[in-house]
Protein backbone atom coordinates (compact mmCIF):
# COMPACT_ATOMS: atom_id res chain seq x y z
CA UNK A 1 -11.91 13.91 11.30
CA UNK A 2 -14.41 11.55 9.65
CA UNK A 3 -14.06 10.34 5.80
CA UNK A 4 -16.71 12.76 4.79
CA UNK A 5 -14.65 16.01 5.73
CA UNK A 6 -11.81 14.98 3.92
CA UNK A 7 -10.59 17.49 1.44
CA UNK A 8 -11.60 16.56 -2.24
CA UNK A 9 -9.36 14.79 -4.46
CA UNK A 10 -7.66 16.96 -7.08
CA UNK A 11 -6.69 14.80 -10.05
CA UNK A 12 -7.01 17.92 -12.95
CA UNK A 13 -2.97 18.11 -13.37
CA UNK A 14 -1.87 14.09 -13.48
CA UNK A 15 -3.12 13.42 -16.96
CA UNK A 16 -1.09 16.38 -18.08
CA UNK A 17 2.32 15.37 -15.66
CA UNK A 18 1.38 11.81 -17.50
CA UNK A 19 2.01 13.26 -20.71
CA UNK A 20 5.26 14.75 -19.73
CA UNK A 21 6.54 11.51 -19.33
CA UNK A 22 5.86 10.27 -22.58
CA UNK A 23 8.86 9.70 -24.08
CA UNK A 24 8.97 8.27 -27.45
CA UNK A 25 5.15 8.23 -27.37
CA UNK A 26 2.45 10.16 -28.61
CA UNK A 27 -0.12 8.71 -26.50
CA UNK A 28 -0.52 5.93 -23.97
CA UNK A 29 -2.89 3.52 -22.93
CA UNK A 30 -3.68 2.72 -19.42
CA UNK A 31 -5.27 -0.67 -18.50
CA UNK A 32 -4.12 -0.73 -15.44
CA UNK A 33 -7.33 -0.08 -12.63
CA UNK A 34 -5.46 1.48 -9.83
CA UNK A 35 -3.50 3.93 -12.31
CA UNK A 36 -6.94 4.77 -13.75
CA UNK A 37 -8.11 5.31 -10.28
CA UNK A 38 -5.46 7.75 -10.00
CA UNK A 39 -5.18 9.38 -13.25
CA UNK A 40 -9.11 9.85 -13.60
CA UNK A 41 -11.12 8.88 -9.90
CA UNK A 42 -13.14 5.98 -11.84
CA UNK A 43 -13.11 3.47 -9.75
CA UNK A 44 -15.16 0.82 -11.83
CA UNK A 45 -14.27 -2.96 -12.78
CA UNK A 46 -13.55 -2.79 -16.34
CA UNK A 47 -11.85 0.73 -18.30
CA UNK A 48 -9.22 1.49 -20.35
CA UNK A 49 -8.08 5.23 -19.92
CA UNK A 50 -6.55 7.06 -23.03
CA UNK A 51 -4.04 10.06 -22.42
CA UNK A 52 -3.57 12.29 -25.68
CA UNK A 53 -1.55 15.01 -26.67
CA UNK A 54 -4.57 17.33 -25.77
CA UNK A 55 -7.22 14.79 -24.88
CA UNK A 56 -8.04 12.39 -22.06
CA UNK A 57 -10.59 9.85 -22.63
CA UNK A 58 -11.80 6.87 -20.24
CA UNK A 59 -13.06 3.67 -22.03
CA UNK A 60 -16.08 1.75 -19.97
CA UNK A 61 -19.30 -0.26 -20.32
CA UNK A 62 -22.70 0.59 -19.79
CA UNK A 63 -23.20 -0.31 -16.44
CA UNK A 64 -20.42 2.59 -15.07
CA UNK A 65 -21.22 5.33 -18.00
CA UNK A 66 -23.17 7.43 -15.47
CA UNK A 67 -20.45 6.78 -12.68
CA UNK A 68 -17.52 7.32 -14.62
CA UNK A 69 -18.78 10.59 -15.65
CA UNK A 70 -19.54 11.55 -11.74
CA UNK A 71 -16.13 10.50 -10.77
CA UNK A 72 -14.28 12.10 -13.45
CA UNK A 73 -16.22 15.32 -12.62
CA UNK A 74 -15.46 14.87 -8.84
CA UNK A 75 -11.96 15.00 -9.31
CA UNK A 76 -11.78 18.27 -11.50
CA UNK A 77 -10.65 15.98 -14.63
CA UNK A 78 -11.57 17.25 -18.36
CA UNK A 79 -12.02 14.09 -20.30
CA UNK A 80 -14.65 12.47 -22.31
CA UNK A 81 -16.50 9.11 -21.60
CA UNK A 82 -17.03 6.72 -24.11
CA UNK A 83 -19.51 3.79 -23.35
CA UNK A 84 -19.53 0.37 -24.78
CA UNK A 85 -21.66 -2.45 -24.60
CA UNK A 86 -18.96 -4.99 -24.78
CA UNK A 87 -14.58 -5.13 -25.04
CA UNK A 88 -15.08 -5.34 -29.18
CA UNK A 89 -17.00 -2.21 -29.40
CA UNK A 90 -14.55 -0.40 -26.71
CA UNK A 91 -11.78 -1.57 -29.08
CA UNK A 92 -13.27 -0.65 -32.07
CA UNK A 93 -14.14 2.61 -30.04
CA UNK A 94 -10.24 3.25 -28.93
CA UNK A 95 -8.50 2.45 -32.46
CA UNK A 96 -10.94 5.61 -34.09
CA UNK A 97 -9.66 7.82 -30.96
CA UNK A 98 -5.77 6.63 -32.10
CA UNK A 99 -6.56 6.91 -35.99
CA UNK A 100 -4.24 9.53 -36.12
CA UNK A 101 -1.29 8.50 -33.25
CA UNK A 102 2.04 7.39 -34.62
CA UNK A 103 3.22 5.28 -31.58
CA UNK A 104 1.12 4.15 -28.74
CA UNK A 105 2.62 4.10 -25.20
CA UNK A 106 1.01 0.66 -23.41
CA UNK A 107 1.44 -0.57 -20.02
CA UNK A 108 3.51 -3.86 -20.54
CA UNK A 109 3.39 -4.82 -17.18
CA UNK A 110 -0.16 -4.87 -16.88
CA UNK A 111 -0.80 -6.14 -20.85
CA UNK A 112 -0.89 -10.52 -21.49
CA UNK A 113 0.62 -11.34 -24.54
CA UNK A 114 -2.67 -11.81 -25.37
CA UNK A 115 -4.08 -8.47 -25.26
CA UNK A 116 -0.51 -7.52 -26.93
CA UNK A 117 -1.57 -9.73 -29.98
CA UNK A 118 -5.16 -8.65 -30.04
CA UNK A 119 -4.50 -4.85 -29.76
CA UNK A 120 -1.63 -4.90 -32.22
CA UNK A 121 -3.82 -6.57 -34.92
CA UNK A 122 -7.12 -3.78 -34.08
CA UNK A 123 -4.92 -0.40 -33.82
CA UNK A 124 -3.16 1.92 -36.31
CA UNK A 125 -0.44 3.20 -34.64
CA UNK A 126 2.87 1.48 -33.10
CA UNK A 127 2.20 -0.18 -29.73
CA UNK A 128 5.63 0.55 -27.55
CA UNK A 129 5.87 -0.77 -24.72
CA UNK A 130 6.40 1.48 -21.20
CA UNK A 131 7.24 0.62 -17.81
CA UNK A 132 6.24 2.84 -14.44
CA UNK A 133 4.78 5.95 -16.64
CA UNK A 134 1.76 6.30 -14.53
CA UNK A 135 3.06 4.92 -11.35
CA UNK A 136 6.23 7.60 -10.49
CA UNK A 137 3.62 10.15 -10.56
CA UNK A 138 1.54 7.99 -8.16
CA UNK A 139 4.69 8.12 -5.62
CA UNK A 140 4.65 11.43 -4.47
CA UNK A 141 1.54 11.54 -2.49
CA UNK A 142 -0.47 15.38 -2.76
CA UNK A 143 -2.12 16.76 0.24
CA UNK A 144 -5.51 15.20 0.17
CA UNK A 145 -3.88 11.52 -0.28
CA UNK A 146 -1.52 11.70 2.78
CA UNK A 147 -5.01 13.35 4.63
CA UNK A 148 -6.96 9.80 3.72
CA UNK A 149 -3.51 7.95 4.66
CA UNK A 150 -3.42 9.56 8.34
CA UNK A 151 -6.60 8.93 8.61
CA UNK A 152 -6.65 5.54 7.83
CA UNK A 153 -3.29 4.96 10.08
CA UNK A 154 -5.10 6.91 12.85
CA UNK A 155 -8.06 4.72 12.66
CA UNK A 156 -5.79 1.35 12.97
CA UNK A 157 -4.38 3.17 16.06
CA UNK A 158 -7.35 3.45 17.87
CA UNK A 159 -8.23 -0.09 16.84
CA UNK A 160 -5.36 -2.01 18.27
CA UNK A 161 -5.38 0.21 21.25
CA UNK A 162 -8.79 -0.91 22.11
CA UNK A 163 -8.04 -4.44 20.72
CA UNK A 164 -4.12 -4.99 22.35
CA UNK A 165 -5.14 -5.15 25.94
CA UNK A 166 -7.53 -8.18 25.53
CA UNK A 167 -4.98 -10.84 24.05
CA UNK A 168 -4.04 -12.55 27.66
CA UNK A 169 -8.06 -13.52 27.45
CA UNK A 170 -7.26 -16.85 26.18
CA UNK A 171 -9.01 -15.35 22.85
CA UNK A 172 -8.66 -16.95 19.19
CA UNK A 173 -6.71 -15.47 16.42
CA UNK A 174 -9.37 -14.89 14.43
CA UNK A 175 -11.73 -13.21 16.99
CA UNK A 176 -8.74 -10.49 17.43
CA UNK A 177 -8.97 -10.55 13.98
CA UNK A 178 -12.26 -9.85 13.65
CA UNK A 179 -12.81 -7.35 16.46
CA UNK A 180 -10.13 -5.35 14.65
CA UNK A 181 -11.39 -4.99 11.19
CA UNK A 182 -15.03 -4.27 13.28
CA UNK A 183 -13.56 -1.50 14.99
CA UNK A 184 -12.21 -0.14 12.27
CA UNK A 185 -15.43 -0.22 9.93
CA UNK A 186 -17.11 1.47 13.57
CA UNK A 187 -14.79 4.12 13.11
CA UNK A 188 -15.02 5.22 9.57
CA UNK A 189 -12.68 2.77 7.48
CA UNK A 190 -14.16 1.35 4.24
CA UNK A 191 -12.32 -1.76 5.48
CA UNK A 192 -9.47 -3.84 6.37
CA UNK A 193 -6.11 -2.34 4.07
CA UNK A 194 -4.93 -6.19 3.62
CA UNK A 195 -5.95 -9.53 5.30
CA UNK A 196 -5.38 -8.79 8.78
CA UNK A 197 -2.37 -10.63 9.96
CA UNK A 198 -2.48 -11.93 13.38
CA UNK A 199 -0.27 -14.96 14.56
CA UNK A 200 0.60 -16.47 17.56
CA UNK A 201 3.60 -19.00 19.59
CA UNK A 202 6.24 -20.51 17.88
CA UNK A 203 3.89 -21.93 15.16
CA UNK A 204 2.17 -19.61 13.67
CA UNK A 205 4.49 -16.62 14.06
CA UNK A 206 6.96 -17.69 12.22
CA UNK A 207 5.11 -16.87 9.43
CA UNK A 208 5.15 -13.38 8.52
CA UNK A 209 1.86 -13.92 6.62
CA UNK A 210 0.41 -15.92 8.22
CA UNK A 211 -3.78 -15.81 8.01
CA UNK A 212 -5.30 -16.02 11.21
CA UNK A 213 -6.77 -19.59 12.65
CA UNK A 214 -9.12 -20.72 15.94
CA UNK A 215 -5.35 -21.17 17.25
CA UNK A 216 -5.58 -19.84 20.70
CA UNK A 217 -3.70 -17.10 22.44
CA UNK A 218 -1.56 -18.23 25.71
CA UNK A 219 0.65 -17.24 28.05
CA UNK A 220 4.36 -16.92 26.51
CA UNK A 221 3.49 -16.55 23.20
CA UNK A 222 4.66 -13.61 20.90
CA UNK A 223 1.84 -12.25 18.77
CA UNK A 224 2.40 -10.13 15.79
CA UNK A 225 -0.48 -7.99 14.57
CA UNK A 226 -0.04 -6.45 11.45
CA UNK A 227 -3.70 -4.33 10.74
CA UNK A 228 -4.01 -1.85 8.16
CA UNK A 229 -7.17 0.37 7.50
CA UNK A 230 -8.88 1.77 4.40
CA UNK A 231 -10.13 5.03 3.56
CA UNK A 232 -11.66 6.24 0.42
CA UNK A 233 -8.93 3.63 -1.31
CA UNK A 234 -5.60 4.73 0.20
CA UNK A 235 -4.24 2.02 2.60
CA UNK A 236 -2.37 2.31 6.46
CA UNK A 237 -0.26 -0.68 7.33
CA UNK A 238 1.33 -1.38 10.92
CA UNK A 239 2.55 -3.95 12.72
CA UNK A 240 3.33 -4.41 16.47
CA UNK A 241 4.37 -7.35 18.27
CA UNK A 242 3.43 -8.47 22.05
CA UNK A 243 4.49 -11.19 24.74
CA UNK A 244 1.54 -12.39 26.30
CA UNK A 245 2.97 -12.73 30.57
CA UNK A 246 6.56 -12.06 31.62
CA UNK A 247 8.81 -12.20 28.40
CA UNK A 248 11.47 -14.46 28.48
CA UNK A 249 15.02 -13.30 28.20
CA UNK A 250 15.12 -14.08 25.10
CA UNK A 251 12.23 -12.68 23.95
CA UNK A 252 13.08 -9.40 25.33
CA UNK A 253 16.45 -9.78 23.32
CA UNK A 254 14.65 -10.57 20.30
CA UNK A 255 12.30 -7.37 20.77
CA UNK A 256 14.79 -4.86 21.76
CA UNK A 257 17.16 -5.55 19.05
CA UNK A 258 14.22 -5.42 16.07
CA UNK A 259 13.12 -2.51 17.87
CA UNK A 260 16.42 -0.87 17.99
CA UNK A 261 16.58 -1.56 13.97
CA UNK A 262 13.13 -0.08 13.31
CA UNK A 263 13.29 2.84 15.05
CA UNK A 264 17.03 2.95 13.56
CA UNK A 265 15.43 2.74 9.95
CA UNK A 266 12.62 5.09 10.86
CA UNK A 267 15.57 7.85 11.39
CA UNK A 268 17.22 7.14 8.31
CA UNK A 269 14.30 8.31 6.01
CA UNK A 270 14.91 10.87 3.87
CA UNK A 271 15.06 12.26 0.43
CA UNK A 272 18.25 10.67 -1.63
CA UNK A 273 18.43 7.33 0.57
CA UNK A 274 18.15 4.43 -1.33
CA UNK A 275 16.07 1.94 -0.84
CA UNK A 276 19.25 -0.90 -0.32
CA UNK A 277 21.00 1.85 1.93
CA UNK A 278 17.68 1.88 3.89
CA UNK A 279 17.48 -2.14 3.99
CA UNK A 280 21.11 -2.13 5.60
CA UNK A 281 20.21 0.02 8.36
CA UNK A 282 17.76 -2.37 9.45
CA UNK A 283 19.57 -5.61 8.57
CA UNK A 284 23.01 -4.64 10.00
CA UNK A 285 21.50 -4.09 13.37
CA UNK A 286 19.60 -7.20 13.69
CA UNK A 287 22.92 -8.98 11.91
CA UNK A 288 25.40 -7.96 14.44
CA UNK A 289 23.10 -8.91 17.32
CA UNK A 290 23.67 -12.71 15.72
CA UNK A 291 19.86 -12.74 14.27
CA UNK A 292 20.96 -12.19 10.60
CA UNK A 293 19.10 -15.46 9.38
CA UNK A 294 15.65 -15.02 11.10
CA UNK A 295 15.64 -11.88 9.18
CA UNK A 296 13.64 -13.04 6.03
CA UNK A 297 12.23 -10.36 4.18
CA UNK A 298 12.87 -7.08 2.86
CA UNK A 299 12.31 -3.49 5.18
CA UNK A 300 9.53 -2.21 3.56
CA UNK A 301 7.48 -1.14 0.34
CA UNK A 302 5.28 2.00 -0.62
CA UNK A 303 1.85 2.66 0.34
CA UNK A 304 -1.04 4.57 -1.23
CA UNK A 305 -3.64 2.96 -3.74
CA UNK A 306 -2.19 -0.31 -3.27
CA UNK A 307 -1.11 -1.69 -0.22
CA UNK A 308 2.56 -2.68 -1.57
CA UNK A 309 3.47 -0.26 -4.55
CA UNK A 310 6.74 1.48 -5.31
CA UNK A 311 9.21 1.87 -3.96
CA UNK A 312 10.16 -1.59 -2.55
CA UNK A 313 13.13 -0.98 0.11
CA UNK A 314 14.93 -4.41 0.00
CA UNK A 315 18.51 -5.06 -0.27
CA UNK A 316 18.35 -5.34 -4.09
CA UNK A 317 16.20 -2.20 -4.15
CA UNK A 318 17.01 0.17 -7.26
CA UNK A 319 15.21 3.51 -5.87
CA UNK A 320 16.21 6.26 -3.91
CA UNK A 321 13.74 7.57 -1.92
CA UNK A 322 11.79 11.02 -2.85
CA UNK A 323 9.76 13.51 -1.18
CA UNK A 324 6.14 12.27 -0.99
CA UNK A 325 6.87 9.13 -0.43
CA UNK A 326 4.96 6.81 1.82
CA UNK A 327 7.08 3.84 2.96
CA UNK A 328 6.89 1.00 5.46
CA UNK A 329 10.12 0.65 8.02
CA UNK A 330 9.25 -3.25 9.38
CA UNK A 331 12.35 -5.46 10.00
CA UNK A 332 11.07 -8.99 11.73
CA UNK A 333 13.08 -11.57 13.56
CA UNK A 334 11.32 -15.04 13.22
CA UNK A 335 12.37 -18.75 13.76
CA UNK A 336 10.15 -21.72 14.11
CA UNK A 337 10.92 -23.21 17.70
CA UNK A 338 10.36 -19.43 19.09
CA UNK A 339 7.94 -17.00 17.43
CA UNK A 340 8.42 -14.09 15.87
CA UNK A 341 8.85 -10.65 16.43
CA UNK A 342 7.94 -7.33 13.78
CA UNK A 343 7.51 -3.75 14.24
CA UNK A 344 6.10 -1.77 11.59
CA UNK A 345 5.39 1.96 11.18
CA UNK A 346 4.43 4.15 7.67
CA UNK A 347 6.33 6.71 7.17
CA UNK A 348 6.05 9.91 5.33
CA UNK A 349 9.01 11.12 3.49
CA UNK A 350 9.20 14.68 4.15
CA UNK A 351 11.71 17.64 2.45
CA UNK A 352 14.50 16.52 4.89
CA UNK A 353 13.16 13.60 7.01
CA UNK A 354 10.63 10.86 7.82
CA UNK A 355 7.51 11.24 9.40
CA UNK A 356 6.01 8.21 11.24
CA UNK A 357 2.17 8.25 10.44
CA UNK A 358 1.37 5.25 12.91
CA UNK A 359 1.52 6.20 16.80
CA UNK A 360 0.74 2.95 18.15
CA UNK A 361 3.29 2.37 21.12
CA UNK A 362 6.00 -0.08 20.56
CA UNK A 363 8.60 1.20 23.53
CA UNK A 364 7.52 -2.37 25.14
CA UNK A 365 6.02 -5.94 24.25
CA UNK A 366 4.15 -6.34 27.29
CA UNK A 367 0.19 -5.91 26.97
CA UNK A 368 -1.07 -2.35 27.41
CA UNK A 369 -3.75 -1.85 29.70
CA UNK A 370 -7.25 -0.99 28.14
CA UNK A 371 -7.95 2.98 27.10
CA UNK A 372 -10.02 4.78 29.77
CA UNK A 373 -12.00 7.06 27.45
């Protein structure tokens, strides 16, 4: 499957799922881009989009009128444009739509104090502010998302597999790098999900985002790849880790026990888990094997528009984990006189399990051998 057979977005229901959420509100204002994305397909710079009782109406300048129409259509919404030639006019073009709206629902995470003060003084109605309205409905993922996030996890696959077998080449970080965002742009991705992460020896991977260097690739080094690829705006993310020669013992130890905790966490997914149960199943495994410390971040986070969204699985977490969810399971082990070692998979949260969307082998850190077809 290629990005141009994938099944059309259907975003005709989410304005009206939005409004069921409205407590305390009669309307709410988005401002946010990627919940506009979501709620209406525009997928322009600068927008405001406007869900009413009975009405949805997207905010934009001139230069994405035509496209913001287009989108909206594409995505079987029912909303009117309105076009402005600069962010007075859209204001003075939003407080006539909320003339007659008692209390106005606003993103507070995504308004400055700024825009609070400015949009307080210009509108009518009460401006109360909401948290996560737009973005629980962005959790559970519909058909046609979790199509574009296979894809894109199927496309990172095929690039690492084709990528993997050339790191004992004595090759740069940043030509691995490079050859894996090309392959994936060869094979359909818009782009890279995220800066590509790859990091080599007992400098660099350490770091678990660390941004790849001329540093060179040599025998006994650990290299963590994390590549992610990006279709039609939904992100993959992945990570595997190699030992470039014969690992040493304790490399191997390193790799089989954060193996043994990912595919441990992997298992665990399922609806009603929470997110700090999820963390623990991870952590405890790499904490009783004496590695506790080197563990330094959290499991994993949600994928879809953005590349980290909700639901964040950390030990602090406050979620429990739904179906339609798309999470990362990635414990790491790092330390700075040895390397560092992370496995990563995204996984879908079915009815009653977890279903790993990345394939990529991770049974072994050795180098696999180059595909034959």
């Amino acid at each position: 499957m290629n990005s141009a057979s994938l099944t059309p977005i259907d975003a005709s229901g989410r304005a009206g799922a939005t409004r069921g959420r409205l407590h305390g509100c009669d309307a709410l204002l988005v401002t946010d881009l990627t919940n506009i994305r979501w709620l209406t397909g525009f997928t322009g710079s600068n927008g405001w989009a406007l869900v009413l009782p009975d009405e949805l109406v997207l905010f934009t300048d001139g230069r994405y009128d035509e496209q913001a129409r287009r989108q909206i259509a594409a995505v079987g919404v029912e909303g009117r444009v309105e076009r402005s030639r600069h962010r007075a006019e859209m204001t003075d073009q939003l407080a006539a739509a909320v003339a007659s709206v008692a209390k106005l629902g606003f993103e507070s995470v995504h308004v400055s104090h700024a825009d609070f003060v400015r949009l307080g003084a210009a509108l009518a109605p009460a401006l109360v502010p909401t948290t996560g309205i737009v973005e629980v409905g962005r959790r559970h993922k519909d058909a046609a998302e979790l199509e574009r996030i296979a894809l894109a996890c199927s496309i990172a696959d095929a690039a690492l597999a084709r990528v993997a077998p050339t790191l004992g080449d004595g090759r740069t970080e940043e030509a691995v790098r490079n050859d894996l965002e090309m392959i994936m742009r060869e094979l359909g991705a818009s782009g890279p999900s995220y800066e590509t992460i790859v990091a080599t020896g007992p400098v660099n991977a350490p770091l678990p985002h660390h941004r790849p260097t001329a540093t060179r690739i040599e025998a006994g080094h650990t290299v963590i790849i994390d590549v992610g690829a990006l279709v039609d705006g939904y992100h993959s993310d992945m990570t595997r880790t190699f030992v470039v020669g014969e690992p040493s013992a304790l490399q191997s130890e390193v790799y089989e026990v954060v193996a043994a905790a990912q595919r441990a966490g992997v298992a665990a997914v399922r609806p009603g888990i929470s997110t700090a149960e999820l963390d623990a199943v991870c952590r405890d495994i790499i904490t009783a094997a004496g590695f506790g410390p080197w563990f330094s971040h959290g499991t994993g986070h949600g994928v879809g528009l953005l590349i980290h969204e909700d639901p964040f699985v950390n030990a602090s977490g406050g979620w429990d984990l739904h179906e339609g969810d798309v999470v990362t399971v990635e414990p790491g082990v790092y330390r700075g006189d040895f390397g560092g070692v992370r496995v990563e998979d995204l996984v879908q949260v079915t009815s009653s399990a977890g279903r790993p969307l990345t394939q990529s082998p991770k049974d072994s850190p050795c180098l696999p051998s180059a595909p034959t077809i």
